[in-house]
C-alpha atoms as a PDB file:
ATOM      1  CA  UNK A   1     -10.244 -82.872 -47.354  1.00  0.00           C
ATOM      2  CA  UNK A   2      -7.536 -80.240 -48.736  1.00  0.00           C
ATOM      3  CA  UNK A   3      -8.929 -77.849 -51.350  1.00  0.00           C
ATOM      4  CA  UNK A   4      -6.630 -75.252 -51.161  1.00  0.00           C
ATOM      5  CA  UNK A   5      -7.177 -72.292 -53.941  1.00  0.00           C
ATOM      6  CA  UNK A   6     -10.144 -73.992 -55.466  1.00  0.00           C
ATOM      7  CA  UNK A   7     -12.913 -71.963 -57.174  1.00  0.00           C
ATOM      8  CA  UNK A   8     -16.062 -73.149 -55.649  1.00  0.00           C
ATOM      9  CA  UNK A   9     -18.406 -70.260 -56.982  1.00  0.00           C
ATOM     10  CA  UNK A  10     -21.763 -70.355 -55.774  1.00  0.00           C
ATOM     11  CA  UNK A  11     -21.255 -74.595 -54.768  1.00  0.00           C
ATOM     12  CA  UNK A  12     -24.311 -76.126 -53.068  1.00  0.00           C
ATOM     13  CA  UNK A  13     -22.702 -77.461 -49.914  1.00  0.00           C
ATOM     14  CA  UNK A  14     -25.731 -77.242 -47.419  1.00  0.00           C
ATOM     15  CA  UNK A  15     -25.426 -79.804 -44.719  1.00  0.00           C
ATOM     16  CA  UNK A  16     -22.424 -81.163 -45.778  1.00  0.00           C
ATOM     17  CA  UNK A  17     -19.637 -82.602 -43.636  1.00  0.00           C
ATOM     18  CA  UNK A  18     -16.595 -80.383 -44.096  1.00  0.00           C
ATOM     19  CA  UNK A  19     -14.802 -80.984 -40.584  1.00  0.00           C
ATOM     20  CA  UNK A  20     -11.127 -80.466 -40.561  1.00  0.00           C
ATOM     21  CA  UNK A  21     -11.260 -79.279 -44.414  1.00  0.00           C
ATOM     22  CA  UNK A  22      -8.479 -77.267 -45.356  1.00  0.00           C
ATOM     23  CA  UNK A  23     -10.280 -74.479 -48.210  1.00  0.00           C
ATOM     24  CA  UNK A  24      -7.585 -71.935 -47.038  1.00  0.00           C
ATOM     25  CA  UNK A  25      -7.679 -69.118 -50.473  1.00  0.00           C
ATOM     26  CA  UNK A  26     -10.503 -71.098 -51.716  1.00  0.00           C
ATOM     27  CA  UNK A  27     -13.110 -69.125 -53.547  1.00  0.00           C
ATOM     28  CA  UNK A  28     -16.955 -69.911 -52.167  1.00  0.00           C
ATOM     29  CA  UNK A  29     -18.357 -66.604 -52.738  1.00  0.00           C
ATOM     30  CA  UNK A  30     -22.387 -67.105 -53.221  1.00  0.00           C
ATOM     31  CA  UNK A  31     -22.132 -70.540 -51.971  1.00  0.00           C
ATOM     32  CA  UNK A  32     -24.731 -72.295 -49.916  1.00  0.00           C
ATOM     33  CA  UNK A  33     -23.041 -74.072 -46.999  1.00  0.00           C
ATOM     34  CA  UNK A  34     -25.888 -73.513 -44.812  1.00  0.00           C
ATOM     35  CA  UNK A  35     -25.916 -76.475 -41.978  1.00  0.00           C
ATOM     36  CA  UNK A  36     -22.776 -77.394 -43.080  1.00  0.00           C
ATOM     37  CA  UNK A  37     -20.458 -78.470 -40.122  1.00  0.00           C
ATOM     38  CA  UNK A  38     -17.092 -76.784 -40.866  1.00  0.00           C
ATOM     39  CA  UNK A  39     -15.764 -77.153 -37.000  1.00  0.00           C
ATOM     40  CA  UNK A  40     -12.029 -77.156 -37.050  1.00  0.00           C
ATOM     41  CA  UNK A  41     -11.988 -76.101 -40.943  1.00  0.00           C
ATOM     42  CA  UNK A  42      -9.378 -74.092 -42.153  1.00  0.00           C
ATOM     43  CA  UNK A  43     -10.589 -71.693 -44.481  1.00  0.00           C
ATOM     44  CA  UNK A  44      -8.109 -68.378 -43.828  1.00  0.00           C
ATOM     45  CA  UNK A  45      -7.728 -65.621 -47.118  1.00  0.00           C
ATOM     46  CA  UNK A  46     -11.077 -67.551 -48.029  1.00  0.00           C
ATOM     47  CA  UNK A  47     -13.591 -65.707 -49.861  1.00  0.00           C
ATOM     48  CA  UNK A  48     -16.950 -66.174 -48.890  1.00  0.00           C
ATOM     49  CA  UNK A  49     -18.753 -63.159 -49.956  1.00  0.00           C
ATOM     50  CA  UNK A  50     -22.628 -63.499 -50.169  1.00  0.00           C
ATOM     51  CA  UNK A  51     -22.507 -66.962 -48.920  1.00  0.00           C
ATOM     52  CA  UNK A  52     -25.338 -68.585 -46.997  1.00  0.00           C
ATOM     53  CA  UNK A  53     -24.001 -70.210 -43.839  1.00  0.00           C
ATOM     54  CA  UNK A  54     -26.909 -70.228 -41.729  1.00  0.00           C
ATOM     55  CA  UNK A  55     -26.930 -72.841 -39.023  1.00  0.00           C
ATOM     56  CA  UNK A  56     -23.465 -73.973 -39.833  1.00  0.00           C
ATOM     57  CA  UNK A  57     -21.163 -75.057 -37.374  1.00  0.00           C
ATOM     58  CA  UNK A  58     -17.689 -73.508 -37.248  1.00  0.00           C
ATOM     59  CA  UNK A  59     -16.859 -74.324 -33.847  1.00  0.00           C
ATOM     60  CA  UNK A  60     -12.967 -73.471 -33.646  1.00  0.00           C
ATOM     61  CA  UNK A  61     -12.668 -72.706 -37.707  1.00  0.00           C
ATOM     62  CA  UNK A  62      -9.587 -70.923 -38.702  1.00  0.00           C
ATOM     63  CA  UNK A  63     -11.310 -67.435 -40.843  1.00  0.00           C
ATOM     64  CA  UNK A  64      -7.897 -65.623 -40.259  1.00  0.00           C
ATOM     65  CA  UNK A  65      -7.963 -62.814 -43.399  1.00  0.00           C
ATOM     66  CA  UNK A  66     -11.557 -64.478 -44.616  1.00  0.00           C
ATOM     67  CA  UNK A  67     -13.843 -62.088 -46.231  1.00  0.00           C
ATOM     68  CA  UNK A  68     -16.852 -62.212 -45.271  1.00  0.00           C
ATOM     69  CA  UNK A  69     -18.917 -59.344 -46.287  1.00  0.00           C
ATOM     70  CA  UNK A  70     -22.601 -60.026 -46.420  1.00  0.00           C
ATOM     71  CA  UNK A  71     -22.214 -63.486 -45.438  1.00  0.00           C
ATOM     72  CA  UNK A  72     -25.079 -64.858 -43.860  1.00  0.00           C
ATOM     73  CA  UNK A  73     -24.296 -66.276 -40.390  1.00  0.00           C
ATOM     74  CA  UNK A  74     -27.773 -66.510 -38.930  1.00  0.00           C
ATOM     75  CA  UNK A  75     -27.801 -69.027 -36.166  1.00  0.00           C
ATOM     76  CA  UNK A  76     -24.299 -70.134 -36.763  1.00  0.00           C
ATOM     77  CA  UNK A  77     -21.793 -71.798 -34.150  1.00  0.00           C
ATOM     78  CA  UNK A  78     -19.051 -69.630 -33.474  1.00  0.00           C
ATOM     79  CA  UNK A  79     -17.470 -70.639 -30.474  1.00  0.00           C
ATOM     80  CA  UNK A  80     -13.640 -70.427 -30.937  1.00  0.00           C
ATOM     81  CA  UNK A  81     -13.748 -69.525 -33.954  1.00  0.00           C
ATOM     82  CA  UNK A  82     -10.398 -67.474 -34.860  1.00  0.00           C
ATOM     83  CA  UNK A  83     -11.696 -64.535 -37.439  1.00  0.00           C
ATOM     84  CA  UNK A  84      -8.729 -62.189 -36.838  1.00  0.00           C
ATOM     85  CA  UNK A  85      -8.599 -59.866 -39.482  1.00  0.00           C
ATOM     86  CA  UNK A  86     -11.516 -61.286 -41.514  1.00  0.00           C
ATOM     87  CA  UNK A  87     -13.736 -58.518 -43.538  1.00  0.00           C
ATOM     88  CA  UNK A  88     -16.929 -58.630 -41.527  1.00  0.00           C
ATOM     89  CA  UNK A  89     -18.773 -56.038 -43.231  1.00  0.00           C
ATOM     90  CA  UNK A  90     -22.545 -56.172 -43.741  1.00  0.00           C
ATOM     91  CA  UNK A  91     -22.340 -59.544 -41.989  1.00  0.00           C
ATOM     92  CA  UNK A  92     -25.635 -60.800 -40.541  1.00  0.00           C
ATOM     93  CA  UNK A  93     -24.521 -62.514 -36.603  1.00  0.00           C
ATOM     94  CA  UNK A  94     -28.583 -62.642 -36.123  1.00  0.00           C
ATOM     95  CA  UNK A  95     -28.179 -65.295 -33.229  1.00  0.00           C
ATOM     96  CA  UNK A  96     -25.187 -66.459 -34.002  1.00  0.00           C
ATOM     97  CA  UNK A  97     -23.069 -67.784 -30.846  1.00  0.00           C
END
């Protein structure tokens, strides 16, 4: 899936199947993507301010330049995930690997 720039304001997402999706400059801020598997997503300069993504998966996502502030990552898969330069502020990592 390629959704490149897209405004996806406050989307419901949870659980969905987003492997491999390119959302790279997408706009998801407020969105609920929690249990959504986004392993191997691309989703660098996305903005995903005050987004729910607890329990997602994001095993080896690309969040290069993401912002991320006050994104809920509770329980979320991390592993490999590249978040190089990503706004992290006010994040919540609560058991997040």
């Amino acid at each position: 899936m390629v959704l490149i720039n897209v405004d996806l304001h406050g989307i419901q997402l949870s659980g969905s199947s987003l492997q491999f999706a390119n959302l790279t400059r997408s706009r998801l801020e407020h969105a609920d993507l929690s249990g959504a598997n986004l392993a191997h997503a691309t989703l660098a300069g996305t903005h995903l301010s005050g987004a729910t993504l607890t329990g997602a998966g994001l095993q080896y996502a690309y969040l290069t330049e993401a912002d991320l502030f006050r994104t809920d990552l509770t329980a979320a898969n991390l592993q490999g995930a590249v978040l190089t330069n990503a706004c992290l502020t006010e994040a919540n990592f609560e058991t997040a690997d």
